[in-house]
Protein backbone atom coordinates (compact mmCIF):
# COMPACT_ATOMS: atom_id res chain seq x y z
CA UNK A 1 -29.79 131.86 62.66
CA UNK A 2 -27.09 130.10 60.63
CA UNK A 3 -28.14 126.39 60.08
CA UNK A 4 -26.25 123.26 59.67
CA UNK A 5 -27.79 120.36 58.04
CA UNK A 6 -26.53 116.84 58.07
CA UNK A 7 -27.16 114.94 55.16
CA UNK A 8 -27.40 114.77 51.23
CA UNK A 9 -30.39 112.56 50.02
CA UNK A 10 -34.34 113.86 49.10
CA UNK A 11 -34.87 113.67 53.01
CA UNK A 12 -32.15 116.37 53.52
CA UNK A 13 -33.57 118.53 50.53
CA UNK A 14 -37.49 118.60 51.71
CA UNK A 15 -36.25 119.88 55.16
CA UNK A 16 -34.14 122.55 53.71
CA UNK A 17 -37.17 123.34 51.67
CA UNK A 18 -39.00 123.91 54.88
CA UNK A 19 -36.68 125.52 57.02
CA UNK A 20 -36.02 127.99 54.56
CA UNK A 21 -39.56 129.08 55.02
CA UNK A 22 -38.24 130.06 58.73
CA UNK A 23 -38.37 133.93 59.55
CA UNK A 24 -35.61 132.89 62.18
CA UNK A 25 -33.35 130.93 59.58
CA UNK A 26 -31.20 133.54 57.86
CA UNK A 27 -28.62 130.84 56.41
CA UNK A 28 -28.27 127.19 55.60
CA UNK A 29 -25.33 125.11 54.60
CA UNK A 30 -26.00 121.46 53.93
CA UNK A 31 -23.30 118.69 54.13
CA UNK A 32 -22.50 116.81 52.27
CA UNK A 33 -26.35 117.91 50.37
CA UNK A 34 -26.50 116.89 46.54
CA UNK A 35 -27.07 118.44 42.93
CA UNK A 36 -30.61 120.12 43.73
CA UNK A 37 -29.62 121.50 47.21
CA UNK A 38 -26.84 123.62 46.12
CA UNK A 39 -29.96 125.75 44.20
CA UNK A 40 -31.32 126.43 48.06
CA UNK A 41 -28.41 126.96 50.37
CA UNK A 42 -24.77 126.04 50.73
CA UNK A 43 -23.02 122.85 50.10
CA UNK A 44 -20.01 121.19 51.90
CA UNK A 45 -18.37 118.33 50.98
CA UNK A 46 -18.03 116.69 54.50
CA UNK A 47 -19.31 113.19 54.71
CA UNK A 48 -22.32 113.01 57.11
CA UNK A 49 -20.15 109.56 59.18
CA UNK A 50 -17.63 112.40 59.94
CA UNK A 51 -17.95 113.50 63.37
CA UNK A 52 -15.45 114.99 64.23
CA UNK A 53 -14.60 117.42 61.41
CA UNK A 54 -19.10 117.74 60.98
CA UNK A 55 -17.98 119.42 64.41
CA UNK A 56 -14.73 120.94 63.56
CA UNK A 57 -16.47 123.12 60.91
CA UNK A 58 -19.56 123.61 63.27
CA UNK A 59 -17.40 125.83 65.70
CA UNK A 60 -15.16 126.97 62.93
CA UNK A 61 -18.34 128.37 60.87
CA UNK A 62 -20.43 129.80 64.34
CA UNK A 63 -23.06 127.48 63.45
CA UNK A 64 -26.66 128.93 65.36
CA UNK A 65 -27.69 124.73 65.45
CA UNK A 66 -27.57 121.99 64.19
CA UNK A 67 -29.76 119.19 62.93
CA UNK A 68 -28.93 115.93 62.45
CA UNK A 69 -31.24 113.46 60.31
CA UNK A 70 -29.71 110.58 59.14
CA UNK A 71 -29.16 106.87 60.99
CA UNK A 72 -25.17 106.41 60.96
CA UNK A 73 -24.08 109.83 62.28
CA UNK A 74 -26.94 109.99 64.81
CA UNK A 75 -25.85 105.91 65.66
CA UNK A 76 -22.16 107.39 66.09
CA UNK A 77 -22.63 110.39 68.54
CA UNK A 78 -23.13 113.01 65.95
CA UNK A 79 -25.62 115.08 68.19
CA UNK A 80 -23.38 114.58 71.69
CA UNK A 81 -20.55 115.68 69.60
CA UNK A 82 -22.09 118.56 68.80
CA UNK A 83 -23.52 119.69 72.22
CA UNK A 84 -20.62 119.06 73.75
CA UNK A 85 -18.92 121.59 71.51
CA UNK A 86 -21.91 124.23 72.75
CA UNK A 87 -23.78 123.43 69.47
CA UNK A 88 -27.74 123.44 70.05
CA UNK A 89 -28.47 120.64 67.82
CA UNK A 90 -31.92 118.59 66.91
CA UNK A 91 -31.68 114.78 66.91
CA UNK A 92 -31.44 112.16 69.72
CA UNK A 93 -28.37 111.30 71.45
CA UNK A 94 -26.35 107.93 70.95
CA UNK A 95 -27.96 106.65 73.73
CA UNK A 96 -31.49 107.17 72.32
CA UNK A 97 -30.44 106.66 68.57
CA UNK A 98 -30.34 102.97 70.15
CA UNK A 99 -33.88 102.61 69.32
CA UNK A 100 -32.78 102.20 65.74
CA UNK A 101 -29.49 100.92 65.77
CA UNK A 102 -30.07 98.14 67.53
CA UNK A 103 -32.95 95.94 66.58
CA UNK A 104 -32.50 94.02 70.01
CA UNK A 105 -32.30 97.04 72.32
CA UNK A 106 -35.57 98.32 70.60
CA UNK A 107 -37.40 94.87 70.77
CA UNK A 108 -36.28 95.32 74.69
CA UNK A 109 -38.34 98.59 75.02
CA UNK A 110 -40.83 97.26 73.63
CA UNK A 111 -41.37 94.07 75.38
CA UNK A 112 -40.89 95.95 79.41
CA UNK A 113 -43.11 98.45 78.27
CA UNK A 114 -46.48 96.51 76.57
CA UNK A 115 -45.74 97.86 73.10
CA UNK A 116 -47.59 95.77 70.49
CA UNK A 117 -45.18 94.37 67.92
CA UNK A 118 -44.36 90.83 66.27
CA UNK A 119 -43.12 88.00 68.70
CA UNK A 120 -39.26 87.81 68.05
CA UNK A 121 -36.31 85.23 69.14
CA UNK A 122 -32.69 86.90 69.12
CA UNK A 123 -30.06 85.03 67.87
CA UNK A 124 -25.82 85.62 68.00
CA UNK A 125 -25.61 81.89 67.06
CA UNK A 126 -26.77 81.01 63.35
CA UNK A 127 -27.33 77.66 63.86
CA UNK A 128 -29.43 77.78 66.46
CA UNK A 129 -31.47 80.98 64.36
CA UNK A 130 -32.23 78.00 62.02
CA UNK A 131 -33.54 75.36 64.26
CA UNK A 132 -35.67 78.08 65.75
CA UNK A 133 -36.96 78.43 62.08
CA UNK A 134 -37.03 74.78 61.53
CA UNK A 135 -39.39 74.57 64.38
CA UNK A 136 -41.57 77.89 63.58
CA UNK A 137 -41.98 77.69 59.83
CA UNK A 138 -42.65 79.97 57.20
CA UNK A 139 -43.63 83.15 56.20
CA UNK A 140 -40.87 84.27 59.43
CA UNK A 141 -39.05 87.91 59.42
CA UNK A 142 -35.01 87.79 59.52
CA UNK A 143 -33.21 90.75 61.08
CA UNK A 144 -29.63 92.11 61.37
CA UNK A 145 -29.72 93.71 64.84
CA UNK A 146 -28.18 96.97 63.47
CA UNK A 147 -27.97 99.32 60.86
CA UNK A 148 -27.75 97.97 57.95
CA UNK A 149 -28.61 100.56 55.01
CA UNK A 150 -32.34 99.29 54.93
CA UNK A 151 -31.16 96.29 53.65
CA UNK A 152 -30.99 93.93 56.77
CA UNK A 153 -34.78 92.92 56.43
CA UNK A 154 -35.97 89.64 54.82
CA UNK A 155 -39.50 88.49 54.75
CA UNK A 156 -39.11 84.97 53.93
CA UNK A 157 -42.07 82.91 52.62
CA UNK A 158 -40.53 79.61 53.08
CA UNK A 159 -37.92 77.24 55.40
CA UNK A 160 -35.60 77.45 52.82
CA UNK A 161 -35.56 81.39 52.26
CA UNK A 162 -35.44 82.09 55.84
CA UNK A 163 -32.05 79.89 56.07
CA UNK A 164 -30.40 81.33 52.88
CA UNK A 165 -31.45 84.94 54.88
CA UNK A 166 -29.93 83.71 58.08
CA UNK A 167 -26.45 82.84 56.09
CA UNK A 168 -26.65 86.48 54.43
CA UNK A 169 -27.43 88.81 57.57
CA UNK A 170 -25.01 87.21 59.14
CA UNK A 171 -21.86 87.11 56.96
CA UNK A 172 -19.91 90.03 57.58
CA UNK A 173 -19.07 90.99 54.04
CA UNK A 174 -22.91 91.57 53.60
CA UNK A 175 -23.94 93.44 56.55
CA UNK A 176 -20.50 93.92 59.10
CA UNK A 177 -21.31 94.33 62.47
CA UNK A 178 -25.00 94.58 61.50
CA UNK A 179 -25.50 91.27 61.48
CA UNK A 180 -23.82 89.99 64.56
CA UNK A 181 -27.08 89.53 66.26
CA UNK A 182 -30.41 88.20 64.28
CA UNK A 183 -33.65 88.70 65.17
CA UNK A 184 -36.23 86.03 64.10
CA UNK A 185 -39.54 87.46 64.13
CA UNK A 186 -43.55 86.39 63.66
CA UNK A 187 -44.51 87.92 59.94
CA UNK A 188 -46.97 90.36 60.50
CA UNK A 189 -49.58 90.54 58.16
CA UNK A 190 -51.97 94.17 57.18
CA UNK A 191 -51.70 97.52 55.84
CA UNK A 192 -48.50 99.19 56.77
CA UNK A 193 -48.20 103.14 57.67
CA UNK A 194 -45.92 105.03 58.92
CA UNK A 195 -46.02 107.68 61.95
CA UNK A 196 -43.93 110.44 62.74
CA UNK A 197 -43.52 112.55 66.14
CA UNK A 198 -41.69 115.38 67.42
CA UNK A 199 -40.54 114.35 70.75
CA UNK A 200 -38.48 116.15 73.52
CA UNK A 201 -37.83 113.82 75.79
CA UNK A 202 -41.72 113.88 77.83
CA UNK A 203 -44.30 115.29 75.00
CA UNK A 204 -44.95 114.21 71.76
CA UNK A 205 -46.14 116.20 68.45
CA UNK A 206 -47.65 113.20 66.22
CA UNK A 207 -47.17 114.03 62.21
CA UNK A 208 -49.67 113.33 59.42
CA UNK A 209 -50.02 109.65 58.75
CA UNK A 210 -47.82 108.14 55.31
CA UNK A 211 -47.39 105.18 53.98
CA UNK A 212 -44.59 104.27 51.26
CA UNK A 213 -43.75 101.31 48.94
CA UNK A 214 -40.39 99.76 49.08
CA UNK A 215 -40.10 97.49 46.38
CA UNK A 216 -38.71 98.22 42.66
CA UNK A 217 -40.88 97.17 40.52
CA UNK A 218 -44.70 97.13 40.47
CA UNK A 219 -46.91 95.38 42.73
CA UNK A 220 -44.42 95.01 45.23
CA UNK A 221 -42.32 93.00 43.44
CA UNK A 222 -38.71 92.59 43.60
CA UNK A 223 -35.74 93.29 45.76
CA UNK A 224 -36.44 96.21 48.97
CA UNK A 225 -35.23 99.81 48.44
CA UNK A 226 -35.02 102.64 50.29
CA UNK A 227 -38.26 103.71 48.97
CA UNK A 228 -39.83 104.18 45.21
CA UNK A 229 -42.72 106.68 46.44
CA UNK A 230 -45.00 108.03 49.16
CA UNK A 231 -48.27 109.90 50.18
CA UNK A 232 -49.85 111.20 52.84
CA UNK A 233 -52.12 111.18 54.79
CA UNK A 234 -53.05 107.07 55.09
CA UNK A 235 -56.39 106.55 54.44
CA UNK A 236 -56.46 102.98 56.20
CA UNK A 237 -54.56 105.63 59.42
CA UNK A 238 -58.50 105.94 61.34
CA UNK A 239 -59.16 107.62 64.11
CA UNK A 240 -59.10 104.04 66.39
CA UNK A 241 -56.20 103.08 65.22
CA UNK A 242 -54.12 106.87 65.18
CA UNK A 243 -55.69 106.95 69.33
CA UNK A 244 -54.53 103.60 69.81
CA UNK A 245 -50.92 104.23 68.06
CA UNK A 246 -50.55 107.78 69.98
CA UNK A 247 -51.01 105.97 73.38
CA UNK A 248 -49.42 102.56 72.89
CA UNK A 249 -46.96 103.26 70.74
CA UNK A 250 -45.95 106.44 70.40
CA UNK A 251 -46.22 107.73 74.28
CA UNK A 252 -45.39 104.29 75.86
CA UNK A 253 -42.01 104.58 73.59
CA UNK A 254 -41.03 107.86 74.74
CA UNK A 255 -42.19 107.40 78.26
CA UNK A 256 -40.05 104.17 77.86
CA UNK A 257 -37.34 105.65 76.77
CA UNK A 258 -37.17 108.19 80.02
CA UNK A 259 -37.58 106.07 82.60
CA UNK A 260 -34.94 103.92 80.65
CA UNK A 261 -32.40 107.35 81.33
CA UNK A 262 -32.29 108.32 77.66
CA UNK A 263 -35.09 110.52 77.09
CA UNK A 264 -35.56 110.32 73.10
CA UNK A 265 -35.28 113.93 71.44
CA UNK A 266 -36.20 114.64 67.73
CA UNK A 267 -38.64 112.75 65.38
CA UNK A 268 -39.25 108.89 66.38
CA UNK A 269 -40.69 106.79 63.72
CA UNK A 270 -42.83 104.10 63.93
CA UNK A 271 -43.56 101.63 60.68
CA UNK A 272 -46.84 99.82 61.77
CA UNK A 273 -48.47 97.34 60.55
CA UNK A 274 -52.34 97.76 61.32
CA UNK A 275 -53.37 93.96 61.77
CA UNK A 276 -56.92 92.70 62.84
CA UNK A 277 -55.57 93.00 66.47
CA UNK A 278 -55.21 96.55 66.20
CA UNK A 279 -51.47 98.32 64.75
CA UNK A 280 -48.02 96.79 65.85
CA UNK A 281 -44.88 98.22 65.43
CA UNK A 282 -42.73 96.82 62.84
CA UNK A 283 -39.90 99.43 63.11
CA UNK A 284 -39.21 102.07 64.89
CA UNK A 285 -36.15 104.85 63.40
CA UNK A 286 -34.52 107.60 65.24
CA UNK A 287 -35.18 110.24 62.42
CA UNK A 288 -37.27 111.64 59.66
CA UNK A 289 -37.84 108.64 57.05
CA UNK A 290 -37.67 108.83 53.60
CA UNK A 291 -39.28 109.03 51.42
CA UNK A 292 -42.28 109.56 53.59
CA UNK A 293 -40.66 113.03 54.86
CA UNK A 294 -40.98 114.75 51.71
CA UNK A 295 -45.25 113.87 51.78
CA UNK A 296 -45.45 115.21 55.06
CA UNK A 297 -43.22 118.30 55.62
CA UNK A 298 -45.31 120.03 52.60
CA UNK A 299 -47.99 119.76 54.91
CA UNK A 300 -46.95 121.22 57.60
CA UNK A 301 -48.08 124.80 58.52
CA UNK A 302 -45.81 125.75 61.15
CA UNK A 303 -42.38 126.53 61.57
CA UNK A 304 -39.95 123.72 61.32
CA UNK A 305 -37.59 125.76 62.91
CA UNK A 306 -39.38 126.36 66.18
CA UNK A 307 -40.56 122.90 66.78
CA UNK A 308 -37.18 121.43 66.14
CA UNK A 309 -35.67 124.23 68.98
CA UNK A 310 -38.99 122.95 71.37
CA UNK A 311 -37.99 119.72 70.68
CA UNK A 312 -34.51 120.52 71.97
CA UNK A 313 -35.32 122.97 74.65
CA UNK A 314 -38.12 120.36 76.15
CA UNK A 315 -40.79 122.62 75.30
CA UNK A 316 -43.11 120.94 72.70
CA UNK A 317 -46.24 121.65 74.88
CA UNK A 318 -45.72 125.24 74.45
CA UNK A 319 -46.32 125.25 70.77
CA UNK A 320 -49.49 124.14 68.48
CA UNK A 321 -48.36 122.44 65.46
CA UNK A 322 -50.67 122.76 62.73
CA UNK A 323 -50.75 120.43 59.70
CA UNK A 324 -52.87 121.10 56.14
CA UNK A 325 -55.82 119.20 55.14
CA UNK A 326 -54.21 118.75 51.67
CA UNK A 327 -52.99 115.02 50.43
CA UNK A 328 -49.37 114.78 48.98
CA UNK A 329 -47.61 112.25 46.79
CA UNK A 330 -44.29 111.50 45.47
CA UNK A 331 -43.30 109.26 43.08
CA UNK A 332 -39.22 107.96 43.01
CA UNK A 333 -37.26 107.91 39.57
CA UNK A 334 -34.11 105.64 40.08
CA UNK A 335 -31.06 105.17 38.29
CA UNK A 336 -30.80 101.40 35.89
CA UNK A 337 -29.62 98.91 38.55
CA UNK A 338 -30.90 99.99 41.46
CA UNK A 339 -31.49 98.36 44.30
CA UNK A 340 -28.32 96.82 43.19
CA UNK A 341 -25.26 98.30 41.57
CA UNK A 342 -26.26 101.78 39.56
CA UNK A 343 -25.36 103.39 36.62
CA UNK A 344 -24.99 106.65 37.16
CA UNK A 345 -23.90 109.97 35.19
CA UNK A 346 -26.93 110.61 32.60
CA UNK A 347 -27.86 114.04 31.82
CA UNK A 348 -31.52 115.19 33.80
CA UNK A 349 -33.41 116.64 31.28
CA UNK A 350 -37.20 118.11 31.50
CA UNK A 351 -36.98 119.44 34.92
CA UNK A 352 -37.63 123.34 33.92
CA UNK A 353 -41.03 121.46 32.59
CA UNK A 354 -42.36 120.63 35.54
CA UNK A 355 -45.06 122.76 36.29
CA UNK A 356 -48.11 121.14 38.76
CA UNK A 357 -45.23 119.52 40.99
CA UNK A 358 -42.04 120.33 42.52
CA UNK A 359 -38.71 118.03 41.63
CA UNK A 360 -37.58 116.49 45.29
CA UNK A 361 -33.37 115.82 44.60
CA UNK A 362 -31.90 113.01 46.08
CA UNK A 363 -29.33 111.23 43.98
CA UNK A 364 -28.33 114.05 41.70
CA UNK A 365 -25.20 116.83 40.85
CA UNK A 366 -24.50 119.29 38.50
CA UNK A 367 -21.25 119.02 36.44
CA UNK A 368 -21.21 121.69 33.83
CA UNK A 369 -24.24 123.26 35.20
CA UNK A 370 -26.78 120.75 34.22
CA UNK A 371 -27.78 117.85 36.53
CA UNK A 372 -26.76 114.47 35.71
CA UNK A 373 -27.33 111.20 38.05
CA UNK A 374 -24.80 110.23 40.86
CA UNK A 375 -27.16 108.04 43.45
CA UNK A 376 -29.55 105.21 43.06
CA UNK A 377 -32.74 107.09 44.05
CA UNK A 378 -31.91 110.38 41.54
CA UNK A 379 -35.07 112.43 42.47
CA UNK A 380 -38.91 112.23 43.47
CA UNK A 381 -41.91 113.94 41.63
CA UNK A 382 -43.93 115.70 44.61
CA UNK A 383 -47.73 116.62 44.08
CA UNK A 384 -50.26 118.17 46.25
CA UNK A 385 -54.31 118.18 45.78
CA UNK A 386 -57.56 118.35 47.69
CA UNK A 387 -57.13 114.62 47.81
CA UNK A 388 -55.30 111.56 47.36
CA UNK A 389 -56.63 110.80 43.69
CA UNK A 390 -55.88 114.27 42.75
CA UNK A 391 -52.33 114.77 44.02
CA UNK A 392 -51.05 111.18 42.64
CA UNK A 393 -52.26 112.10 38.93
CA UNK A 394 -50.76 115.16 39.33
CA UNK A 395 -47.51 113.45 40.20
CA UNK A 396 -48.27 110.81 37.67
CA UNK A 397 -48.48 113.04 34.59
CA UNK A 398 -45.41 115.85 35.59
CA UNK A 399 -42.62 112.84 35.96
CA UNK A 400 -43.43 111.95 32.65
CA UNK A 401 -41.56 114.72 31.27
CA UNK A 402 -38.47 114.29 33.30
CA UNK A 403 -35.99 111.85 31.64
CA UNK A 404 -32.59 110.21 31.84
CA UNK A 405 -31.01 107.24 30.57
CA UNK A 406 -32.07 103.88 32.38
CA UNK A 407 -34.61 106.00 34.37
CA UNK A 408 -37.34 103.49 36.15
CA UNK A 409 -40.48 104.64 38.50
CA UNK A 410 -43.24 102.77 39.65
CA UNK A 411 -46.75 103.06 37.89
CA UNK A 412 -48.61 101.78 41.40
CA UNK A 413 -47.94 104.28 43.70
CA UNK A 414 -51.11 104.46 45.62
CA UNK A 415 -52.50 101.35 44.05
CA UNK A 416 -56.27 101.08 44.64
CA UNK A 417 -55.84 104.83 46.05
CA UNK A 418 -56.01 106.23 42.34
CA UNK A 419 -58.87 106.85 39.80
């Protein structure tokens, strides 16, 4: 089969990794994909937002099928595009890509169908977002209803952040659209995790439990980023509370989501946070997350390939998917600047020294054959072990050979977790 994959960050590169593993995948082109991806298949310069030529090039190219992993393209149609054009492709439709892209719609699901998750207000005028707040106090959750490049979440620990938040989410030279609607929510307080499935639209194929750290600096301080490491599985994930997420969460959604007439297809992603009352969603995505994809795919025993066609073909009950008993860990280098504005174009150097981990690209391309910066997150550092301890000071001492101008990683990853 001849494989298109949509996307270009260290998501995109662990699932190439793994479908490449595929006895059915004989060829795999990537678009846009980055620096390290070009060493495993093929690169196109198409931007991931494009649908129509994404689709244009599909037919053009006889593309076997197509799989779609990031928010904006799935948000815009990418996957109905596709089909439409005769393309088999993995990924929900717009429809069910709602789940994400709108914070409201999801908060909807939730409340018809008894899914545990933080009391919420939804707000289109500001004002009356801050009397609400006025009235509730702090620590409160502000939202942008939509997408919003992982930046349209504030946790606000007093009256006074919460209305500087409301005035950012929603100006529309911060967040657009995104921030049209704003969600005022009850701050949930825990452990987080976060929970994968395969879904095709009636069963569900729960993934290895993860949890990941999304702030830049150590213990969790300062501003939110896509992500500055991972590992899985959770140990605070138990048995009560991975029964209790499977059926109240994870089932109810997709069940939801049926009877709602837009049967979710492709991995749904819940962020919990596991609270004294038991675990309540915080998030739910319409896609692989990342980093925490690239701590669970290495995991996985079977073949991406045929539970993403199951997933499809609304056969996910016809396959076992098995999963190692193995830990993983990754820990994020980013470029100086980042969460903010980054400074990018610094030579890599020390990757051919990595030896007891394998180099996860994200934010990287090659210009004169050696890799030099070009994103915020540049790369991740990805250990296995026997356990948790093991695999995070494997991960620990490898990334301290890789280097690059303004180069920054957390030393926490896994806090308490390591030795």
């Amino acid at each position: 089969m001849k494989v298109l994959v949509i996307g270009g960050g260290g998501r995109e590169y662990a699932i190439v990794k793994k479908l490449s593993e595929s006895k059915k995948v004989d060829e795999i082109i990537v678009a846009p994909g980055n620096g390290g991806i070009e060493d495993i298949a093929t690169c196109v310069k198409i931007s991931a937002t494009d649908v129509e030529g994404m689709t244009r090039f599909a037919v053009e190219n006889n593309i076997d099928f197509c799989v779609v992993t990031p928010d904006d393209p799935l948000a815009l149609g990418m996957v109905d595009a596709m089909e439409n054009a005769g393309i088999p492709s993995f990924g929900p439709n717009k429809a069910a890509a709602r789940i994400e892209a709108s914070k409201s719609f999801a908060k909807e699901i939730m409340r018809k169908y008894s899914i545990p998750t933080a009391d919420y207000m939804l707000f289109e005028d500001k004002d009356e977002a801050k009397a609400y707040i006025a009235k509730k106090g702090a620590p409160i959750v502000i939202k942008a209803d939509g997408l919003a490049k992982g930046k349209g979440v504030i946790v606000a620990q007093t009256v006074e952040e919460a209305i500087e938040a409301v005035n950012t989410v929603s100006d529309e030279k911060e967040f657009g659209k995104a921030g049209s609607k704003i969600l005022v929510e009850e701050c949930l307080f825990g452990t987080e995790a976060s929970i994968m499935c395969f879904s095709d639209g009636k069963n569900i194929k729960p993934m290895i439990s993860s949890q990941d750290h999304k702030r830049i600096f150590d213990g969790d301080k300062g501003g939110n980023t896509g992500g500055m490491g991972a590992f899985a599985p959770s140990p605070f994930y138990t048995d009560d509370v991975r029964e209790i997420t499977e059926k109240n969460i994870l089932r109810a959604a997709v069940d939801g989501m049926a009877k709602e007439g837009c049967p979710f297809k492709g991995v749904l992603y819940a962020g919990i946070m596991i609270t004294k009352d038991g675990p309540k969603v915080i998030e739910f995505n319409s896609r692989f997350g990342d980093p925490e994809t690239q701590v669970v795919l290495p995991l996985l025993k079977s073949d991406l390939m045929d539970i993403m066609m199951a997933s499809r073909e609304g056969t996910l009950d016809k396959i076992d998917v098995e999963w190692s008993d193995e830990a993983s860990a990754i820990v994020i280098m980013s470029s100086k600047g980042y969460p903010g504005k980054s400074e990018t174009g610094y030579e890599i150097t020390g990757l051919d020294e990595v030896c007891d981990a394998q180099i996860v690209h994200a934010g990287t391309k090659k210009v004169d054959g050696k890799f030099v910066t070009s994103g915020g997150r540049v790369l991740g550092v990805l250990a296995k072990g026997e356990n948790l301890d093991e695999a995070l000071a494997k991960a620990y001492r490898e990334i301290k050979k890789v280097k690059f101008e303004g180069a920054h990683y957390r030393n926490d990853i896994g806090g308490s977790l390591r030795k």
